[in-house]
C-alpha atoms as a PDB file:
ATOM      1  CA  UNK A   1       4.552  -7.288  13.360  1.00  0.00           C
ATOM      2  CA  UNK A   2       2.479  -4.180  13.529  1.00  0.00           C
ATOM      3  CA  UNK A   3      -0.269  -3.946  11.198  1.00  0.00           C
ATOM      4  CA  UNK A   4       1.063  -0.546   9.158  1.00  0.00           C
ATOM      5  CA  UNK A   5       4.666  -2.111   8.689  1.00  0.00           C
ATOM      6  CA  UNK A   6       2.830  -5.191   7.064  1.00  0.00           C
ATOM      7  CA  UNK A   7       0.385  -2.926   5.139  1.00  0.00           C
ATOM      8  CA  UNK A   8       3.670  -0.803   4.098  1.00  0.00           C
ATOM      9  CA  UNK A   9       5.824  -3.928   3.240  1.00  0.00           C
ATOM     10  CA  UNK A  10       2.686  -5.159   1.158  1.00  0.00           C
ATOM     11  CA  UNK A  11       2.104  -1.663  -0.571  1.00  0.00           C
ATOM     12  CA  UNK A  12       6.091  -1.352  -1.724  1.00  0.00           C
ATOM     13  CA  UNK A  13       6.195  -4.763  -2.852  1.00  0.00           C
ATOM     14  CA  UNK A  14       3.197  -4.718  -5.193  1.00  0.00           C
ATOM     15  CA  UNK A  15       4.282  -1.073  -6.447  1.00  0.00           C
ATOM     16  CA  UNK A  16       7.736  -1.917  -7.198  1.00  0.00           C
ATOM     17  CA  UNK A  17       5.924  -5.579  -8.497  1.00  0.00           C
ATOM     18  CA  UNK A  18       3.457  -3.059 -11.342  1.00  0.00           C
ATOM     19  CA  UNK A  19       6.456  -1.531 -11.581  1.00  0.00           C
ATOM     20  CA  UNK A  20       5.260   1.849 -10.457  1.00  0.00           C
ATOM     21  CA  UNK A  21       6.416   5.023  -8.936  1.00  0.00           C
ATOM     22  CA  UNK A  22       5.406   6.117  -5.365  1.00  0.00           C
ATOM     23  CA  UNK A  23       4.452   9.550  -7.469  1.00  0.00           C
ATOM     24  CA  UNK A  24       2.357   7.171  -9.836  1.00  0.00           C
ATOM     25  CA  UNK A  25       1.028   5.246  -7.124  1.00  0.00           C
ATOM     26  CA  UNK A  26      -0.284   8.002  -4.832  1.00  0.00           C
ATOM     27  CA  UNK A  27      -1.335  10.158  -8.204  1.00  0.00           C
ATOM     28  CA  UNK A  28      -3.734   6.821  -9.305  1.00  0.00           C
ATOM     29  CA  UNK A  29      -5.006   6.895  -5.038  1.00  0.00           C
ATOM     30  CA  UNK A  30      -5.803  10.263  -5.188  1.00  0.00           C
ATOM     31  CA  UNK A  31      -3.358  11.258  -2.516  1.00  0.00           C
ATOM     32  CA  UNK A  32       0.255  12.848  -2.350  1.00  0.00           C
ATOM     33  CA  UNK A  33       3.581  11.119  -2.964  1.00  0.00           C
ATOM     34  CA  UNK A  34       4.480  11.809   0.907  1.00  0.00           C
ATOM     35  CA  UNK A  35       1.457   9.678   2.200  1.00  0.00           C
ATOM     36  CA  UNK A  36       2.778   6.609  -0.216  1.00  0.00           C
ATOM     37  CA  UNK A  37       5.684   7.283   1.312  1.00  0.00           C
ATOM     38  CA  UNK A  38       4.796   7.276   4.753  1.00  0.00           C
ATOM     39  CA  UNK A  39       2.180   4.451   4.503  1.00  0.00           C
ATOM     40  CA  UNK A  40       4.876   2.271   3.136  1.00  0.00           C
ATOM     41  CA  UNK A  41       7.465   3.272   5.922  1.00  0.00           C
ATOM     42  CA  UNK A  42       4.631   1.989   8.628  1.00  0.00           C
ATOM     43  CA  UNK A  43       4.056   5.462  10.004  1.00  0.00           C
ATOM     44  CA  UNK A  44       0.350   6.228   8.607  1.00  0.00           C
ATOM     45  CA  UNK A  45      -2.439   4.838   9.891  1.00  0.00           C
ATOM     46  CA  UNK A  46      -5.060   3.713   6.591  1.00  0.00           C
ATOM     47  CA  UNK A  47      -8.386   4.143   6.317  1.00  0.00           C
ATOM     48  CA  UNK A  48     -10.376   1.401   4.824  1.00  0.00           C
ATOM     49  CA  UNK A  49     -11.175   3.539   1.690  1.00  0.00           C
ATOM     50  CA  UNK A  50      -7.229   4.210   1.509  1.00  0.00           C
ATOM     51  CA  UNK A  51      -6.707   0.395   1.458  1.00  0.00           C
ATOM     52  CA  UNK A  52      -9.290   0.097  -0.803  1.00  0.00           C
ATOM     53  CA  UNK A  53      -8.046   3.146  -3.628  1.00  0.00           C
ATOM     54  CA  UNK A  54      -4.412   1.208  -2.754  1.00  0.00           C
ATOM     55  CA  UNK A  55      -5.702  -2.348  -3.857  1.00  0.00           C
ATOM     56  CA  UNK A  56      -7.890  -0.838  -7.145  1.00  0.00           C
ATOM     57  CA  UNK A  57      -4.386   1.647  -8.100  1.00  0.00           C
ATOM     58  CA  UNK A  58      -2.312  -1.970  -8.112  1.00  0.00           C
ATOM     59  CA  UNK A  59      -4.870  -4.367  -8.965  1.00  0.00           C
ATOM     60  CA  UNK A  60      -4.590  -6.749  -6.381  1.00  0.00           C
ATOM     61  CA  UNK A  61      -7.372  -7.695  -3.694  1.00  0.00           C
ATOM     62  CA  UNK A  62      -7.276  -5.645  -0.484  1.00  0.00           C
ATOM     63  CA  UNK A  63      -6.847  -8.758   1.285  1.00  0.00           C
ATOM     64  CA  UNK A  64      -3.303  -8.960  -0.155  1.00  0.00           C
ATOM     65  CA  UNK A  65      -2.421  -5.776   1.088  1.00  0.00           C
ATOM     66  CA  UNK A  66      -2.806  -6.692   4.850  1.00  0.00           C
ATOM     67  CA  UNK A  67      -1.511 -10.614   4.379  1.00  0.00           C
ATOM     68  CA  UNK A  68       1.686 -11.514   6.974  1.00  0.00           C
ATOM     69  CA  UNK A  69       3.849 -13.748   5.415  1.00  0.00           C
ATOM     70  CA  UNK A  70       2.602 -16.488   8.102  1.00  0.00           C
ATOM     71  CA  UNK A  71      -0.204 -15.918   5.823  1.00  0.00           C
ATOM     72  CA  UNK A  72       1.161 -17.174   2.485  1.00  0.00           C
END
């Protein structure tokens, strides 16, 4: 699997987990509700200060946010 989709996949699941808004979300990153968007969709590529503002916004390590489930 391609490194956004799991990044995306990971993002949506711990939003909808804090039980969040992609407008809540992106407005806690510092960012626009169409870059949540796209970054959970797979079609943005991150910076490693996006992953990190992601992982601080939801409270999770940035580790989580790039785990495949061959991972867990």
């Amino acid at each position: 699997m391609d490194i956004r989709s799991t990044f995306g996949n990971n993002l949506r699941h711990y939003r909808q987990e804090a039980g969040i808004s992609q407008d809540a979300l992106a407005a806690k990153m510092g960012v626009d509700r169409a870059h949540v968007s796209a970054m959970e969709r797979g079609q943005q590529n991150v910076t490693i200060i996006t992953l990190w503002h992601a992982a601080l916004a939801l409270d999770v390590k940035p580790a989580a946010l790039l785990e495949t489930s061959e991972d867990g």
